[in-house]
Protein backbone atom coordinates (compact mmCIF):
# COMPACT_ATOMS: atom_id res chain seq x y z
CA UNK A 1 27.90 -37.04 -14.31
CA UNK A 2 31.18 -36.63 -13.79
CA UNK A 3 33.06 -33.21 -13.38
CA UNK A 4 35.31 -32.39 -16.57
CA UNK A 5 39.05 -33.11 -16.37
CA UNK A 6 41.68 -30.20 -17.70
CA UNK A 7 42.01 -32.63 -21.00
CA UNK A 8 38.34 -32.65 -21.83
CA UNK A 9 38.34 -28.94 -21.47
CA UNK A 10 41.41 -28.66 -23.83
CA UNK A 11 39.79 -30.78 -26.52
CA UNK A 12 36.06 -28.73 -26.02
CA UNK A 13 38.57 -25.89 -26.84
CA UNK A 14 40.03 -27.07 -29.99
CA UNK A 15 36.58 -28.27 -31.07
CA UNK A 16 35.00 -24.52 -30.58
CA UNK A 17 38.16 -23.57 -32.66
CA UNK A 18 37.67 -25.80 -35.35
CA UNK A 19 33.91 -24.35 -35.45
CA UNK A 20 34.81 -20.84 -34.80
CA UNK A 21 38.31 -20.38 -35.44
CA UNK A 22 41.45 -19.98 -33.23
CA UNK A 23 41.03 -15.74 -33.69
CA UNK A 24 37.58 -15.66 -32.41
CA UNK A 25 38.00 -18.00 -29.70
CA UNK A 26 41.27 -16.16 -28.17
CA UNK A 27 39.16 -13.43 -28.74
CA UNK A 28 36.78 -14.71 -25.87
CA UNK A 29 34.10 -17.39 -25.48
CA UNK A 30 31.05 -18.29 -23.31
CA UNK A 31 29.75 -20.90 -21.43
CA UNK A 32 26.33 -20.76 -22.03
CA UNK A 33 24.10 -24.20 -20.77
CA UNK A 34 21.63 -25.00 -24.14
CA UNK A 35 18.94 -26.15 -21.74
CA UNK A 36 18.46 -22.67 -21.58
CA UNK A 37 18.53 -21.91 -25.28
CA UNK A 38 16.73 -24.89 -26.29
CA UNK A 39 14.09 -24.15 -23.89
CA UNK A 40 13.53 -20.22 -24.07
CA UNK A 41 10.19 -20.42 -24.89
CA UNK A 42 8.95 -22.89 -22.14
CA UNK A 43 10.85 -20.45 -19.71
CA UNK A 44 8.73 -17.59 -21.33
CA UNK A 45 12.05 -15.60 -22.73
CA UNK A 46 11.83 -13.01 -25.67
CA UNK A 47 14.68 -13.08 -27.86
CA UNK A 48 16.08 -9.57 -26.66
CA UNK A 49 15.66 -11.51 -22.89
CA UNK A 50 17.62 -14.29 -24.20
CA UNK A 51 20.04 -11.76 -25.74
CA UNK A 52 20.56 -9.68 -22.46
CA UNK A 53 21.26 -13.21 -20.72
CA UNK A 54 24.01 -14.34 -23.27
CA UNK A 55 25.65 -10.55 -22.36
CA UNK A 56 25.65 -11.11 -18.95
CA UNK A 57 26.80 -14.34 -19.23
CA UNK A 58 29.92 -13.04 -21.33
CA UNK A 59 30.48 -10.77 -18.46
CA UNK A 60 30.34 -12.87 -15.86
CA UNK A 61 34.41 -14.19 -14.45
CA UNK A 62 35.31 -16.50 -12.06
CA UNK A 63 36.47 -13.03 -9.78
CA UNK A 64 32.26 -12.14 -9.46
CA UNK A 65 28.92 -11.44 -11.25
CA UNK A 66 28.77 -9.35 -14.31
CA UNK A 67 27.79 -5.62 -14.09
CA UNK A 68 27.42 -3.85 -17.34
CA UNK A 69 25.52 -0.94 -17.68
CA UNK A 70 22.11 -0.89 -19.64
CA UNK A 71 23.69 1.42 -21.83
CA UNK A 72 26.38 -0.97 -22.70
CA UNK A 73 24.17 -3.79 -23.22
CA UNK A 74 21.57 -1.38 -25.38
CA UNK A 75 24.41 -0.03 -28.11
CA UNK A 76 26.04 -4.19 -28.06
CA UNK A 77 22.30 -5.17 -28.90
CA UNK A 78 21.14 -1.65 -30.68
CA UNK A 79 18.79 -0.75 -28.83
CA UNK A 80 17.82 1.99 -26.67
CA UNK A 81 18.59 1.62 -22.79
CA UNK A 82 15.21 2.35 -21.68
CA UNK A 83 14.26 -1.52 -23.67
CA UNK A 84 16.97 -2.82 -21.72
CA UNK A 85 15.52 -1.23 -18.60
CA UNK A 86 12.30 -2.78 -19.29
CA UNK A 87 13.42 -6.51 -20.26
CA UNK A 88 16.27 -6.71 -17.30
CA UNK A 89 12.41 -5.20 -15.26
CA UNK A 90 10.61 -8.11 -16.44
CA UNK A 91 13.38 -10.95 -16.47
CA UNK A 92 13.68 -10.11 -12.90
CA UNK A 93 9.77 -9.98 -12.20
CA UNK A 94 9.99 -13.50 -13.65
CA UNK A 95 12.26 -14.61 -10.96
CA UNK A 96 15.32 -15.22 -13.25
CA UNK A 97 17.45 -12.03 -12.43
CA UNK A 98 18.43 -10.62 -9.00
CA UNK A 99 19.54 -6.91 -9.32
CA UNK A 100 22.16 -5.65 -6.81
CA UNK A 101 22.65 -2.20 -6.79
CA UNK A 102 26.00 -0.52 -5.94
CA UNK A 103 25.79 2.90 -4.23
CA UNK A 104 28.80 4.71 -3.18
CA UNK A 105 29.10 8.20 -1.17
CA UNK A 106 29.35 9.77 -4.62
CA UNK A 107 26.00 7.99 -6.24
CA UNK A 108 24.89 5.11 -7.88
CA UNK A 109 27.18 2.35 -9.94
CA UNK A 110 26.45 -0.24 -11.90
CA UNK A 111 24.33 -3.04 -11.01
CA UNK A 112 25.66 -6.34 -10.15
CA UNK A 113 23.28 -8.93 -12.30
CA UNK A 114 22.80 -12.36 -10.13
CA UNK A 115 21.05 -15.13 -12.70
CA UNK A 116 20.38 -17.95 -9.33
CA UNK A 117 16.80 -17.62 -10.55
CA UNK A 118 17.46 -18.75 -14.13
CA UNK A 119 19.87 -21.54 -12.99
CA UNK A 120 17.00 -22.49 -10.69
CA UNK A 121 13.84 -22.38 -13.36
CA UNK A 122 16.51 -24.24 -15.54
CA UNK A 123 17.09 -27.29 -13.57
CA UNK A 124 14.13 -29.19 -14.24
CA UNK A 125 14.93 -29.09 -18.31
CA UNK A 126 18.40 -29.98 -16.87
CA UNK A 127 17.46 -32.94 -15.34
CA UNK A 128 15.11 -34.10 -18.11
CA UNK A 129 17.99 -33.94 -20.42
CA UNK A 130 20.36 -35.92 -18.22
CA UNK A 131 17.66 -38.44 -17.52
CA UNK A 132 17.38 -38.75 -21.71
CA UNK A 133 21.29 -39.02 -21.81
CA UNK A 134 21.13 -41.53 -19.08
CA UNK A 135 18.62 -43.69 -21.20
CA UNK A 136 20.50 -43.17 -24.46
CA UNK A 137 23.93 -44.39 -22.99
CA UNK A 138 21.96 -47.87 -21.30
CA UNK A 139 20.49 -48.63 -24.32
CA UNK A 140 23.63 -47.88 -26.46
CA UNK A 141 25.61 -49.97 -23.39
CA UNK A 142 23.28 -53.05 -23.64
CA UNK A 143 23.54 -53.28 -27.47
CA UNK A 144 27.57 -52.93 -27.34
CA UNK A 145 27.25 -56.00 -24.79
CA UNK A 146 25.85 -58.35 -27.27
CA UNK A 147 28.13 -60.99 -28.69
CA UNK A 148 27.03 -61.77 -32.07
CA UNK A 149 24.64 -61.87 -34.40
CA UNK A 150 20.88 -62.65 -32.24
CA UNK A 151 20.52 -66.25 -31.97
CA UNK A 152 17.50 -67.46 -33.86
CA UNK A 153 15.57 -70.62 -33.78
CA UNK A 154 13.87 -72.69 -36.04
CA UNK A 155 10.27 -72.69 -36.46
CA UNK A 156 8.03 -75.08 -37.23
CA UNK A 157 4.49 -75.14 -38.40
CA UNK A 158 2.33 -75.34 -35.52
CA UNK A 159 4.11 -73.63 -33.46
């Protein structure tokens, strides 16, 4: 597929405001693929996993990876830290979150949150989808293509 131009970004943007309104899209937005949505349970994601994903991905700039704390994420989601400990534990014993930690001389920052596992475990619904697309848009294609009504032919008995 084709990488989006500047005006199909514009229009995706006045879409989302018709949706959500002008307010709450200057308010911020995020780009969130819905393979990963639609397929949360075949990637074996809770809904507070899910939740702490969306987050991150709000957090995450074109300048670097997100790093919110887990007490930032808990009172956003309102929860306690330690569940936030224990699902960001288990998303990245699944594979789908790399923790970096950031230590200074003075102790311990945030952690920078890397989601290449996710993207990765993501691709194959990715693909399936595209392939479906791909399908839809011959088929739609080769009907567009035909000129007329569908030529018919007489029958007669015996035949």
């Amino acid at each position: 597929m084709a990488a989006k131009t500047q005006t199909d970004s514009s229009t995706d943007l006045r879409t989302n405001e018709k949706k959500w309104t002008k307010p709450l899209m200057e308010a911020g937005w995020t780009a969130m693929p819905s393979v990963i949505i639609e397929n949360q349970r075949q990637l074996g994601l809770e809904p507070l996993d899910l939740n702490i994903v969306v987050y991150l991905a709000s957090k995450w700039t074109a300048e670097g990876k997100p790093y919110p704390s887990k007490s930032t994420m808990a009172k956003a989601m309102n929860v306690h830290p330690r569940t936030i400990q224990k699902h960001i534990a288990s998303l990245e014993a699944a594979g789908y979150i790399r923790r970096e930690e950031r230590r200074t001389e003075t102790g311990s920052r945030t952690n920078i949150y890397h989601l290449d596992g996710l993207i990765k475990a993501a691709r194959p619904f990715a693909d399936e989808k595209l392939a479906e697309i791909e399908e839809k848009t011959a088929i739609h294609k080769l009907r567009q293509n035909r000129r007329g009504a569908p030529k018919l032919r007489v029958v007669k008995d015996g035949d």
